[in-house]
PDB file of N, CA and C in Angstrom:
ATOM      1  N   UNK A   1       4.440  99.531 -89.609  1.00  0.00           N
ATOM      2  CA  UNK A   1       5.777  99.788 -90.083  1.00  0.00           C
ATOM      3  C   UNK A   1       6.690  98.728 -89.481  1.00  0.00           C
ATOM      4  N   UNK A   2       7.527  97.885 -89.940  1.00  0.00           N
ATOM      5  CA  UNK A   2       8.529  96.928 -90.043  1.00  0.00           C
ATOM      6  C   UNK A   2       9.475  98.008 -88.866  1.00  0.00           C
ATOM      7  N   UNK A   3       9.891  96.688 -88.038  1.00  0.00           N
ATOM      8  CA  UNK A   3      11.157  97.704 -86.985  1.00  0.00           C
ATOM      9  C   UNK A   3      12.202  97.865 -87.636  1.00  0.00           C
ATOM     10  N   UNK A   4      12.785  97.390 -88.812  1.00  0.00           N
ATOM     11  CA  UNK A   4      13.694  97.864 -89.488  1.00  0.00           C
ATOM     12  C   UNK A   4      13.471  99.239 -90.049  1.00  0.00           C
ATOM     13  N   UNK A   5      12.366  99.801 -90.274  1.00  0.00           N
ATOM     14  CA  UNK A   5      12.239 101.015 -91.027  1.00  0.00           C
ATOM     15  C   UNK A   5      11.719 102.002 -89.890  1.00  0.00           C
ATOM     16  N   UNK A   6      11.295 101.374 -88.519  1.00  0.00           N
ATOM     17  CA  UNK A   6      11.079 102.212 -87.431  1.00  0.00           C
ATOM     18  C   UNK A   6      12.644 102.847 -86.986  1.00  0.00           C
ATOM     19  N   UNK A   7      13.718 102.262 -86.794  1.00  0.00           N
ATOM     20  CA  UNK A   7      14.900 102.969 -86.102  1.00  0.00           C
ATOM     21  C   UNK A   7      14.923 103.728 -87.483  1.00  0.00           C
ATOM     22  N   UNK A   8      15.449 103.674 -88.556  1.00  0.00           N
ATOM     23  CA  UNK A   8      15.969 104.880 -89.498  1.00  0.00           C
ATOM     24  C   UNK A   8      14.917 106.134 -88.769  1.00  0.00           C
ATOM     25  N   UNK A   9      13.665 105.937 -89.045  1.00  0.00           N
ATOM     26  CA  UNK A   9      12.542 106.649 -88.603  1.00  0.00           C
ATOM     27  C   UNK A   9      13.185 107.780 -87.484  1.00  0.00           C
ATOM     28  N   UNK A  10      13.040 106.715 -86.469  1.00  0.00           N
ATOM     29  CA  UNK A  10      13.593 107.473 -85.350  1.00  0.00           C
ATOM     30  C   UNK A  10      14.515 108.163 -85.005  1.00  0.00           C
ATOM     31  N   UNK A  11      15.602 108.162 -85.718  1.00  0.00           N
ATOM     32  CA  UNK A  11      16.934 108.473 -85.717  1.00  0.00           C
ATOM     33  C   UNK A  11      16.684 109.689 -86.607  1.00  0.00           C
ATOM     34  N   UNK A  12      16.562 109.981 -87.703  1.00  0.00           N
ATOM     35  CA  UNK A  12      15.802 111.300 -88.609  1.00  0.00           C
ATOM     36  C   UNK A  12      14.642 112.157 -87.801  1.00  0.00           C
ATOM     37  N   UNK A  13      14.191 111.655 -87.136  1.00  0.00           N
ATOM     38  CA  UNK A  13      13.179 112.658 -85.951  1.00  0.00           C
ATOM     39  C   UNK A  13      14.127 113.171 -84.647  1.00  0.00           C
ATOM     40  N   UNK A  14      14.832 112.397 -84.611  1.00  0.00           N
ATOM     41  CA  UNK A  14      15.809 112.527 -83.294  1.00  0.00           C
ATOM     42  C   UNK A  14      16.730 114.375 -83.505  1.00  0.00           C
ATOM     43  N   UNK A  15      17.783 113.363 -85.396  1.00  0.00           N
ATOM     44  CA  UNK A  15      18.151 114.290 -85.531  1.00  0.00           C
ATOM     45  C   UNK A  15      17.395 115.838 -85.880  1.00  0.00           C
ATOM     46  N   UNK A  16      16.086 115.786 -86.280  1.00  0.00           N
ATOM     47  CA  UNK A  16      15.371 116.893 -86.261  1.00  0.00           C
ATOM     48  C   UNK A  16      15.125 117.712 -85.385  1.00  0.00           C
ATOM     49  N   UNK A  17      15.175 117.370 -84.096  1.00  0.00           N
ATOM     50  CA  UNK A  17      14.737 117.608 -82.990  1.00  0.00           C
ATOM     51  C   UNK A  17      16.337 118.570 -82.067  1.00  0.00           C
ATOM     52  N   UNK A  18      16.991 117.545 -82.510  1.00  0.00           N
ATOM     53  CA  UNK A  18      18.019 118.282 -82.306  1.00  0.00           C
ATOM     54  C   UNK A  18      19.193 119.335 -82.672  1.00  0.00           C
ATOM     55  N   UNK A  19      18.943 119.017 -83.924  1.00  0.00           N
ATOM     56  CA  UNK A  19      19.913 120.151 -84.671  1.00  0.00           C
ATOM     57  C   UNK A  19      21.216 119.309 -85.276  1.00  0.00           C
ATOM     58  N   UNK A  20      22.276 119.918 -86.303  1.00  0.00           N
ATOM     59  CA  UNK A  20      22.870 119.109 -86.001  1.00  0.00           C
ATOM     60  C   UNK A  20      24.293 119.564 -85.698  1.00  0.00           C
ATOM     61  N   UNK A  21      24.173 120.908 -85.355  1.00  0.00           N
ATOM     62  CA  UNK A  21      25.403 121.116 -84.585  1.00  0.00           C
ATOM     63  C   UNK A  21      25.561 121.584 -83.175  1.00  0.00           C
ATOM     64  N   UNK A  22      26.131 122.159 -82.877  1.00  0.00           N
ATOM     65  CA  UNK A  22      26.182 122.293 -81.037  1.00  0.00           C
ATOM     66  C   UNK A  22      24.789 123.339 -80.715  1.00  0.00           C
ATOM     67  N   UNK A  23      23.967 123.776 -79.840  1.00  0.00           N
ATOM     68  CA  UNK A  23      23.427 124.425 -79.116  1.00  0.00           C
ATOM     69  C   UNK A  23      24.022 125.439 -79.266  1.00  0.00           C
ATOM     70  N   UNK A  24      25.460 125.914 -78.850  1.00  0.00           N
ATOM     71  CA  UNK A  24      25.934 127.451 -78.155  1.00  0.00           C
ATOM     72  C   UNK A  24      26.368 127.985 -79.387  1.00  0.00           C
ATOM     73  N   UNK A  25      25.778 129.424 -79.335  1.00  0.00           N
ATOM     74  CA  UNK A  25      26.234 130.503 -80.871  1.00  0.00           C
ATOM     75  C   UNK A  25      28.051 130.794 -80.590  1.00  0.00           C
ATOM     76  N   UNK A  26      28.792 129.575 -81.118  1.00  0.00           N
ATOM     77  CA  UNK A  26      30.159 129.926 -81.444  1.00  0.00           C
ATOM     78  C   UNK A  26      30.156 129.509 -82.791  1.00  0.00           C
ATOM     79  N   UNK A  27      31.341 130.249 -83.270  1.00  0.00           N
ATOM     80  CA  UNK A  27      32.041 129.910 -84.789  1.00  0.00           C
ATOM     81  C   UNK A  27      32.811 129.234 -85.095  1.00  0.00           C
ATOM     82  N   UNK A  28      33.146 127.594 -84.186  1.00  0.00           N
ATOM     83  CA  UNK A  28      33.039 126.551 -84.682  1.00  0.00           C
ATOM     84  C   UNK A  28      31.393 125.891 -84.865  1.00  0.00           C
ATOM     85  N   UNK A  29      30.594 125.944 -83.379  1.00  0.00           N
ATOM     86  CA  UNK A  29      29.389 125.428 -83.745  1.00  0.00           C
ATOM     87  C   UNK A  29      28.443 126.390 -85.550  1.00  0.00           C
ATOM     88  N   UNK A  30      28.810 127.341 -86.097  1.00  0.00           N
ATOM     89  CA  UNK A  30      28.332 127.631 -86.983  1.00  0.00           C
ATOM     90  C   UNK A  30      29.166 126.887 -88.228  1.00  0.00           C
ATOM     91  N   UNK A  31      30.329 126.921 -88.344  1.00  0.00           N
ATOM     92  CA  UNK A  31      30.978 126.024 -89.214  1.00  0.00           C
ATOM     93  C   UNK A  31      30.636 125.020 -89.515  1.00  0.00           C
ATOM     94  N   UNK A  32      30.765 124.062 -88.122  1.00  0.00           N
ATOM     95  CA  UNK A  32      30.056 122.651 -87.950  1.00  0.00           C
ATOM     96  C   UNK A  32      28.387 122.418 -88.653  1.00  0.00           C
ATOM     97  N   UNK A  33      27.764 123.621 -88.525  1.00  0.00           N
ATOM     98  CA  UNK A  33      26.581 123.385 -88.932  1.00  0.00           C
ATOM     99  C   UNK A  33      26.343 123.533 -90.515  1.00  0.00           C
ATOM    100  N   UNK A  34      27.258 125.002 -90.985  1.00  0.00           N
ATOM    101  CA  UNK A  34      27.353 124.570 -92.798  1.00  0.00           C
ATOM    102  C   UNK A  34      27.810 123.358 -92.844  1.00  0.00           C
ATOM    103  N   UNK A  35      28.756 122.444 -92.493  1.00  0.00           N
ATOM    104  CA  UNK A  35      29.887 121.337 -92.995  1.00  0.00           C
ATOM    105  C   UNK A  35      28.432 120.406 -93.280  1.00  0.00           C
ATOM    106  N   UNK A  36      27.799 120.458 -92.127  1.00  0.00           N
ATOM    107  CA  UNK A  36      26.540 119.730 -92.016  1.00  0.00           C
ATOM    108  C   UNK A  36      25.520 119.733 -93.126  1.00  0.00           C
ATOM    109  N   UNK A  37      25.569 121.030 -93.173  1.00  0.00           N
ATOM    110  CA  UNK A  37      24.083 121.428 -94.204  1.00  0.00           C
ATOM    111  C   UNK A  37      24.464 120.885 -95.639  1.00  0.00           C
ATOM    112  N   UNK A  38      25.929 121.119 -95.848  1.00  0.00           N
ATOM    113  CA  UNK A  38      26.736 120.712 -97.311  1.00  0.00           C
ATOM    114  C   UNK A  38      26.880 119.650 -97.796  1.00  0.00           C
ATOM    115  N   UNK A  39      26.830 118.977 -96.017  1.00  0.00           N
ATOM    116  CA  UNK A  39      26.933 117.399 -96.412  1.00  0.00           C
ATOM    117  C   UNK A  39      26.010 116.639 -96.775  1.00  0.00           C
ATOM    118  N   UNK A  40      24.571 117.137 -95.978  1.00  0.00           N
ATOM    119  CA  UNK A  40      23.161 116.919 -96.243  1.00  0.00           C
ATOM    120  C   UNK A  40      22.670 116.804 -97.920  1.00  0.00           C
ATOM    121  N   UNK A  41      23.262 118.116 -98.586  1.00  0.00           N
ATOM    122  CA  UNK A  41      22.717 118.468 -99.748  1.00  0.00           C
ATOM    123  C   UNK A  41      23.960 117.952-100.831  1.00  0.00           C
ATOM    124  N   UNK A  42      24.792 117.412-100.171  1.00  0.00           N
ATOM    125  CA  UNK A  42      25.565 117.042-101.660  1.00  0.00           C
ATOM    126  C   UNK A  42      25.205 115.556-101.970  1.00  0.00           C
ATOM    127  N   UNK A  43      25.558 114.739-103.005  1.00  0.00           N
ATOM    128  CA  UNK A  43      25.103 113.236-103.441  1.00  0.00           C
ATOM    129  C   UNK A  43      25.948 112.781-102.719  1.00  0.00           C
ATOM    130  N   UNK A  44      27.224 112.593-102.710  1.00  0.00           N
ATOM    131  CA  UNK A  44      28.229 111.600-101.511  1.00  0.00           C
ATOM    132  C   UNK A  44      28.613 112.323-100.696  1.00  0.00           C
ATOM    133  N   UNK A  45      27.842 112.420 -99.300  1.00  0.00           N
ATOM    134  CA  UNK A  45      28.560 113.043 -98.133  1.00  0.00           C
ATOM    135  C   UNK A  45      29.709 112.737 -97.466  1.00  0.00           C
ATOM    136  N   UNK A  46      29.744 111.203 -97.830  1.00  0.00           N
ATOM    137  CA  UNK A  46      31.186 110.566 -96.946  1.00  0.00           C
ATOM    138  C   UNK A  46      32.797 111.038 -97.818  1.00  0.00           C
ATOM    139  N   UNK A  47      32.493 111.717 -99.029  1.00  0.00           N
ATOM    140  CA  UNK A  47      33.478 111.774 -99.989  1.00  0.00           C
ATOM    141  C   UNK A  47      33.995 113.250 -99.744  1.00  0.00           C
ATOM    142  N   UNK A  48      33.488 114.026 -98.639  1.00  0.00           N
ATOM    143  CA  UNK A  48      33.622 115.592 -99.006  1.00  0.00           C
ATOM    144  C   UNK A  48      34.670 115.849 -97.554  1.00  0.00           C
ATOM    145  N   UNK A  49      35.705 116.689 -98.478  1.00  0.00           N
ATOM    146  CA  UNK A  49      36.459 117.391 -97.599  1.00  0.00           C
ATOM    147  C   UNK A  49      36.301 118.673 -97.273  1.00  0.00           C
ATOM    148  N   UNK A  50      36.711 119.167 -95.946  1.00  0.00           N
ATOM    149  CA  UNK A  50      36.513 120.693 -95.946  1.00  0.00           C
ATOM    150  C   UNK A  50      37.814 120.810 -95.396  1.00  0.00           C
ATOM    151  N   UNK A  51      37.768 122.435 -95.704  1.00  0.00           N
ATOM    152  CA  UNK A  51      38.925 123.296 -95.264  1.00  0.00           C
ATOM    153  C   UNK A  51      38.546 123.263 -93.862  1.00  0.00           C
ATOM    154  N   UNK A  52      39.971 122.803 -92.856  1.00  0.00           N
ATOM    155  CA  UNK A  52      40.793 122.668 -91.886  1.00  0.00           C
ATOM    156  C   UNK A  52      40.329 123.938 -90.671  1.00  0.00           C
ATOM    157  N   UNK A  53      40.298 124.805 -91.352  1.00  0.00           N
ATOM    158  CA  UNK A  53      39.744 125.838 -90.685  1.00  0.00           C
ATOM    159  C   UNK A  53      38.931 127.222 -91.501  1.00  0.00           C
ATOM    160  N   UNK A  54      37.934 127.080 -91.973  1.00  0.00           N
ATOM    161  CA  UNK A  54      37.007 128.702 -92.593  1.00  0.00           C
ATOM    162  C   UNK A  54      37.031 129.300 -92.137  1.00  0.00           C
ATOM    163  N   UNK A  55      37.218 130.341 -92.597  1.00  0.00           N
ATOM    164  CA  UNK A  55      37.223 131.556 -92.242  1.00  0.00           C
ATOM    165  C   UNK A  55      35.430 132.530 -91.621  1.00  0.00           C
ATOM    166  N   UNK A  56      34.990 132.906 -90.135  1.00  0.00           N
ATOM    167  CA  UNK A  56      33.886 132.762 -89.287  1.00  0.00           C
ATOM    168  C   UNK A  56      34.160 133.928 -88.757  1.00  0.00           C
ATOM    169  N   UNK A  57      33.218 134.716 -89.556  1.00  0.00           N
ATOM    170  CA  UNK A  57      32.391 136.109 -88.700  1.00  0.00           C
ATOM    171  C   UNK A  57      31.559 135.931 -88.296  1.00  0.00           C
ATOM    172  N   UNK A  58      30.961 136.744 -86.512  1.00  0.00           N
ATOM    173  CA  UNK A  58      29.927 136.955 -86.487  1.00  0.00           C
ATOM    174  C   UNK A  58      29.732 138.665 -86.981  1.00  0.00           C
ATOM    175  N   UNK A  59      27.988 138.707 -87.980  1.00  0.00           N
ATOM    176  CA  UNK A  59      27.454 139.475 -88.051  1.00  0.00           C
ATOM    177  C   UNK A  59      26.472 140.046 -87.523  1.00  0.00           C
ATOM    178  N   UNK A  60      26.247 139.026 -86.689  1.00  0.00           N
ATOM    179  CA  UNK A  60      24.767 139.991 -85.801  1.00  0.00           C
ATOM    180  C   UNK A  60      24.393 138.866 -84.351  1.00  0.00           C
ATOM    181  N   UNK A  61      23.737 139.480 -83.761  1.00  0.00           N
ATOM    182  CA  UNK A  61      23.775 139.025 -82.510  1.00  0.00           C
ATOM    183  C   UNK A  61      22.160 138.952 -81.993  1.00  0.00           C
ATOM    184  N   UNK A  62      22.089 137.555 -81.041  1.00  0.00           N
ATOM    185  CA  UNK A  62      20.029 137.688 -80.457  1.00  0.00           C
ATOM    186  C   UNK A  62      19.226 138.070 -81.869  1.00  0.00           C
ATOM    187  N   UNK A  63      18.714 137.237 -83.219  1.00  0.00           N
ATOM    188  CA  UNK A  63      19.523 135.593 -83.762  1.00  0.00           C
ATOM    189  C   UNK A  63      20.994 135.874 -83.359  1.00  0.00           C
ATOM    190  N   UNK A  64      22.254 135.076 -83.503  1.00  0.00           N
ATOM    191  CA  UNK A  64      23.605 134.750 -83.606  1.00  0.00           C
ATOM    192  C   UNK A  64      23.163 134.430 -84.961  1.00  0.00           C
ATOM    193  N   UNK A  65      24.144 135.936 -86.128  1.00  0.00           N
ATOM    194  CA  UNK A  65      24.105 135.281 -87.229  1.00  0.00           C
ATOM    195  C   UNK A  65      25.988 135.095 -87.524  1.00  0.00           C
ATOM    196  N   UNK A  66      26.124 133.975 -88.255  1.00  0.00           N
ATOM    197  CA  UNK A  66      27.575 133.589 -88.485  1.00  0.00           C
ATOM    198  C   UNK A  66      27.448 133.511 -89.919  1.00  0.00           C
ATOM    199  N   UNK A  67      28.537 134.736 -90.701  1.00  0.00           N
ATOM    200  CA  UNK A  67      29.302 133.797 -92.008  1.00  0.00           C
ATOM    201  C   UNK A  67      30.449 133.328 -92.341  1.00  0.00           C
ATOM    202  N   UNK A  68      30.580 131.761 -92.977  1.00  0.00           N
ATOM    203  CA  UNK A  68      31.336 130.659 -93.095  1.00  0.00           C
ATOM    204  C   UNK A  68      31.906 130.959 -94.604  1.00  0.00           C
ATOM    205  N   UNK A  69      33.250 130.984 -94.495  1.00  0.00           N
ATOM    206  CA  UNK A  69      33.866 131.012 -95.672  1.00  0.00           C
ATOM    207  C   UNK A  69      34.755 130.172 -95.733  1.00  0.00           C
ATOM    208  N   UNK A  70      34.649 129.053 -96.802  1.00  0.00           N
ATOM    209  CA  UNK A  70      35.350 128.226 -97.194  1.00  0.00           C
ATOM    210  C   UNK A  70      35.897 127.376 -98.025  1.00  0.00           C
ATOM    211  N   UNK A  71      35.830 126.477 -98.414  1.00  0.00           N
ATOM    212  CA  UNK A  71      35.764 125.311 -99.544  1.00  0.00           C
ATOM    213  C   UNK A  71      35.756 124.032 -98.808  1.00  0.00           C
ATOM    214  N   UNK A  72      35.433 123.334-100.009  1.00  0.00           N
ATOM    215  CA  UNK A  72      35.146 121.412 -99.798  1.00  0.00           C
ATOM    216  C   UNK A  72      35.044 121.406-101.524  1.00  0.00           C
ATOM    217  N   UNK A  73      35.751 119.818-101.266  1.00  0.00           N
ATOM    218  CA  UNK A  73      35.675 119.521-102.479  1.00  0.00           C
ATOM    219  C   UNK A  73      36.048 117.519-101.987  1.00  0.00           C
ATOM    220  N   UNK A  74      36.392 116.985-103.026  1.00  0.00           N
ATOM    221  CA  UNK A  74      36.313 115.588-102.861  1.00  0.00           C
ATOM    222  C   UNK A  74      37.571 114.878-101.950  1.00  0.00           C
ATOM    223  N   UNK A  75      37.559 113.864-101.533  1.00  0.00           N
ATOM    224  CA  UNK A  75      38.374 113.496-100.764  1.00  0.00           C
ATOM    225  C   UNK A  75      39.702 112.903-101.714  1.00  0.00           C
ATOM    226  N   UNK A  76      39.861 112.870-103.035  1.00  0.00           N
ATOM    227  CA  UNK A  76      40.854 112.537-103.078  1.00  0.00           C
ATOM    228  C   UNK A  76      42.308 113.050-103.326  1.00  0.00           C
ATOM    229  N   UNK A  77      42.184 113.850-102.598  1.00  0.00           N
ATOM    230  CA  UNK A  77      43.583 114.805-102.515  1.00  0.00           C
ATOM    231  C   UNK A  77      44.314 115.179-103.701  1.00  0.00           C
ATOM    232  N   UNK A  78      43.901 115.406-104.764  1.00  0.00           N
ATOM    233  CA  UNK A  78      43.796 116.158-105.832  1.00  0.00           C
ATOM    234  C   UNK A  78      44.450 117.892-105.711  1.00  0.00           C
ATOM    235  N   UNK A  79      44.895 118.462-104.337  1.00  0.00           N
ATOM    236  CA  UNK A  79      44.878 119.615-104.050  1.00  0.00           C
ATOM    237  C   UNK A  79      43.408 120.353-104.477  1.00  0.00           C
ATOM    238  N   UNK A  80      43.680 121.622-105.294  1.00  0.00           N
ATOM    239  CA  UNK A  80      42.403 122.457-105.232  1.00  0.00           C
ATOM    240  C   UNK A  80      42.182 122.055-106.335  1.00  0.00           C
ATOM    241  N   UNK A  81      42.275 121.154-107.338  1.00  0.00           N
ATOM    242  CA  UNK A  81      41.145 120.852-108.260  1.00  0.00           C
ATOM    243  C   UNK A  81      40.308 120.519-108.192  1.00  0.00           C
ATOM    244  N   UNK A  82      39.004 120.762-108.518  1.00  0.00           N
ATOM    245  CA  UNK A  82      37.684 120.575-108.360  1.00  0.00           C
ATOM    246  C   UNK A  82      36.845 120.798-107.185  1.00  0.00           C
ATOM    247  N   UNK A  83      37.507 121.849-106.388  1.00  0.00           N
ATOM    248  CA  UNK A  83      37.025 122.411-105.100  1.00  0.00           C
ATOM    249  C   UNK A  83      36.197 123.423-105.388  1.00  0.00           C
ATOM    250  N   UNK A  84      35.263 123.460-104.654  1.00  0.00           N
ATOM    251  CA  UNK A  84      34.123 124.263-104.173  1.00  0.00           C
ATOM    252  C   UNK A  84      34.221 125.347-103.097  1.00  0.00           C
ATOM    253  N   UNK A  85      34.797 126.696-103.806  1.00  0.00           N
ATOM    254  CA  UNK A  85      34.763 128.136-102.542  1.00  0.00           C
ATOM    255  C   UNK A  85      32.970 128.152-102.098  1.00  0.00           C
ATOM    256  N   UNK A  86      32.158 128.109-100.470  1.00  0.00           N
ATOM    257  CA  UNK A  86      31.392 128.055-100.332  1.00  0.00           C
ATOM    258  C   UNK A  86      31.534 129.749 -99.391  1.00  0.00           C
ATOM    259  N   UNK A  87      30.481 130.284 -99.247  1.00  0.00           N
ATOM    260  CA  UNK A  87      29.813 130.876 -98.379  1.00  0.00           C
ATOM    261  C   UNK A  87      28.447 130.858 -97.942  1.00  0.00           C
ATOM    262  N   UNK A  88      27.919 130.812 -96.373  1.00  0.00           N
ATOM    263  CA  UNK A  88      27.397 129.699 -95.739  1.00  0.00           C
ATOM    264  C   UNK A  88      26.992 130.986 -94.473  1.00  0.00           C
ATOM    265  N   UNK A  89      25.935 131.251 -94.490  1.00  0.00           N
ATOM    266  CA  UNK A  89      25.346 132.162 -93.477  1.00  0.00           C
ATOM    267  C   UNK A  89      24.330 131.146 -92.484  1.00  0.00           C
ATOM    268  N   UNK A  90      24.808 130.928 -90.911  1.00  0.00           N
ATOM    269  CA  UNK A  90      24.351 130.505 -90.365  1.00  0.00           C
ATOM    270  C   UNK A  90      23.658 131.206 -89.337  1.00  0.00           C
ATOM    271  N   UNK A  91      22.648 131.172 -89.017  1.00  0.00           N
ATOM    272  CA  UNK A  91      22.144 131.958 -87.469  1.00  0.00           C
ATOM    273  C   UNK A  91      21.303 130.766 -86.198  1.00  0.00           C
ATOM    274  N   UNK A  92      22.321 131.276 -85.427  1.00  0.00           N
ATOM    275  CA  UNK A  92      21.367 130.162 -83.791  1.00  0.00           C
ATOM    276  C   UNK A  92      20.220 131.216 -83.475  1.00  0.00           C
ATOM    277  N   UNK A  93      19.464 130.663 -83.154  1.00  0.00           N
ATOM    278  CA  UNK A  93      18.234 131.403 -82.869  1.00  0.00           C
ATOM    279  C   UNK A  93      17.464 130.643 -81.456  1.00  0.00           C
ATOM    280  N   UNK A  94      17.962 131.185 -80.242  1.00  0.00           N
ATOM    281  CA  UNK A  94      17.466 130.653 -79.034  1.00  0.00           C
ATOM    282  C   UNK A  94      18.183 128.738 -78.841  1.00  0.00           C
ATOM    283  N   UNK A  95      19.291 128.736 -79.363  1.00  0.00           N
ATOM    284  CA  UNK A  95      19.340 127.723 -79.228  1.00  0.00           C
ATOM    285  C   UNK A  95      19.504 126.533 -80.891  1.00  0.00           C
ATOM    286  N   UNK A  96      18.701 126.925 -81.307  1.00  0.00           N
ATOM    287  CA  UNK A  96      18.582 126.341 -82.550  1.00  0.00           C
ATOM    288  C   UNK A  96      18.970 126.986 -83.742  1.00  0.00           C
ATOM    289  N   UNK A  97      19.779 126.144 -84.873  1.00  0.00           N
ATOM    290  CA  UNK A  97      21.083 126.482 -86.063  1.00  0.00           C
ATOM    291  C   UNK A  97      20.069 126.369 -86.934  1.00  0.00           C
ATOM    292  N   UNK A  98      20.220 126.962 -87.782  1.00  0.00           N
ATOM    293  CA  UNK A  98      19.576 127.321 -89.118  1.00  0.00           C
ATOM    294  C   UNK A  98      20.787 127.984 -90.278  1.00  0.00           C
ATOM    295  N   UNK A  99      20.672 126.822 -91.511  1.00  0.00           N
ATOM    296  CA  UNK A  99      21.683 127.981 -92.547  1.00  0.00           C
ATOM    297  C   UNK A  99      20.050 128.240 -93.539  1.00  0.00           C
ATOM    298  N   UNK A 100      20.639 129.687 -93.758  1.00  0.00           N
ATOM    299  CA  UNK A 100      19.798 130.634 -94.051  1.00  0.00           C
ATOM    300  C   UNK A 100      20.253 130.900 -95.965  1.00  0.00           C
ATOM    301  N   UNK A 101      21.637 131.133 -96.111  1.00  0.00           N
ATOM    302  CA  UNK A 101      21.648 131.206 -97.132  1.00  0.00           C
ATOM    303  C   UNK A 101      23.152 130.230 -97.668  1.00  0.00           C
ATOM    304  N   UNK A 102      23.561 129.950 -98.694  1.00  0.00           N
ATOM    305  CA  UNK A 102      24.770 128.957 -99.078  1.00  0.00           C
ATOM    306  C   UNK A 102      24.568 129.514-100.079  1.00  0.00           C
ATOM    307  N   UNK A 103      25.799 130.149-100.723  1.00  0.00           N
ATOM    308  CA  UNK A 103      26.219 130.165-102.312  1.00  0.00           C
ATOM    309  C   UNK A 103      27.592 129.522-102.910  1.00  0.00           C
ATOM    310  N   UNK A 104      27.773 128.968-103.739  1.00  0.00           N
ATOM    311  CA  UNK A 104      28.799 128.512-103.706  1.00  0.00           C
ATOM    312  C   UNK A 104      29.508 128.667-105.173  1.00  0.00           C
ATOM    313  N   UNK A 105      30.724 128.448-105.102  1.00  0.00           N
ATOM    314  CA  UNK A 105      32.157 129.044-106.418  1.00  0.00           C
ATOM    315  C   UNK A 105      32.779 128.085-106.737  1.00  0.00           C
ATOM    316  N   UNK A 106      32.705 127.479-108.302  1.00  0.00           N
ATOM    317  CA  UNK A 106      33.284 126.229-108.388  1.00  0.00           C
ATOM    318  C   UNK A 106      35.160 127.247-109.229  1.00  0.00           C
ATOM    319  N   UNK A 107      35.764 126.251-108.073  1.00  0.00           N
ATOM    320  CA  UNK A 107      37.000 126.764-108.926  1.00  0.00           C
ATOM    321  C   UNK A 107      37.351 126.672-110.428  1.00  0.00           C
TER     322      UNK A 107
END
């Protein structure tokens, strides 16, 4: 393998390894981790805005399960046209973030 295609490599195992939001079961680190998962799965991640602050229950506790209520939609300040209401069930489990379920509401 070419060392150019070894760092991407590494950097995608890295982030695997680590997660990609904080360690500790709070409801920013569960937020942070949908914003993540949304960004992962949409086609332009650098283009997506989210709401400022979602709205973060916890529902259950030893997993830490968190649900994320919010929207994202595109960065060009359009207000709420073409925004995306998401809900976004996250659970830490010993340490490690997992979203479990995402449904999402196109306005």
């Amino acid at each position: 393998m070419s060392p150019s295609r070894l760092i991407p490599a590494a950097l995608l195992a890295a982030l695997a390894l680590t997660g990609c939001g904080g360690a500790e079961p709070t409801a920013e680190n569960a937020a942070a981790e949908c914003e993540n998962y949304i960004e992962h799965v949409m086609e332009s991640p650098g283009d997506i805005d989210f709401d400022d602050s979602p709205e973060v229950t916890l529902t259950a506790e030893d997993p830490w399960e968190y649900e994320v209520v919010g929207s994202a939609g595109p960065e060009s300040g359009s207000g709420t046209a073409g925004r995306t209401e998401y809900t976004c069930i996250a659970v830490n489990n010993s340490g490690d973030w997992h979203v479990v379920d995402l449904r999402a509401d196109e306005r």
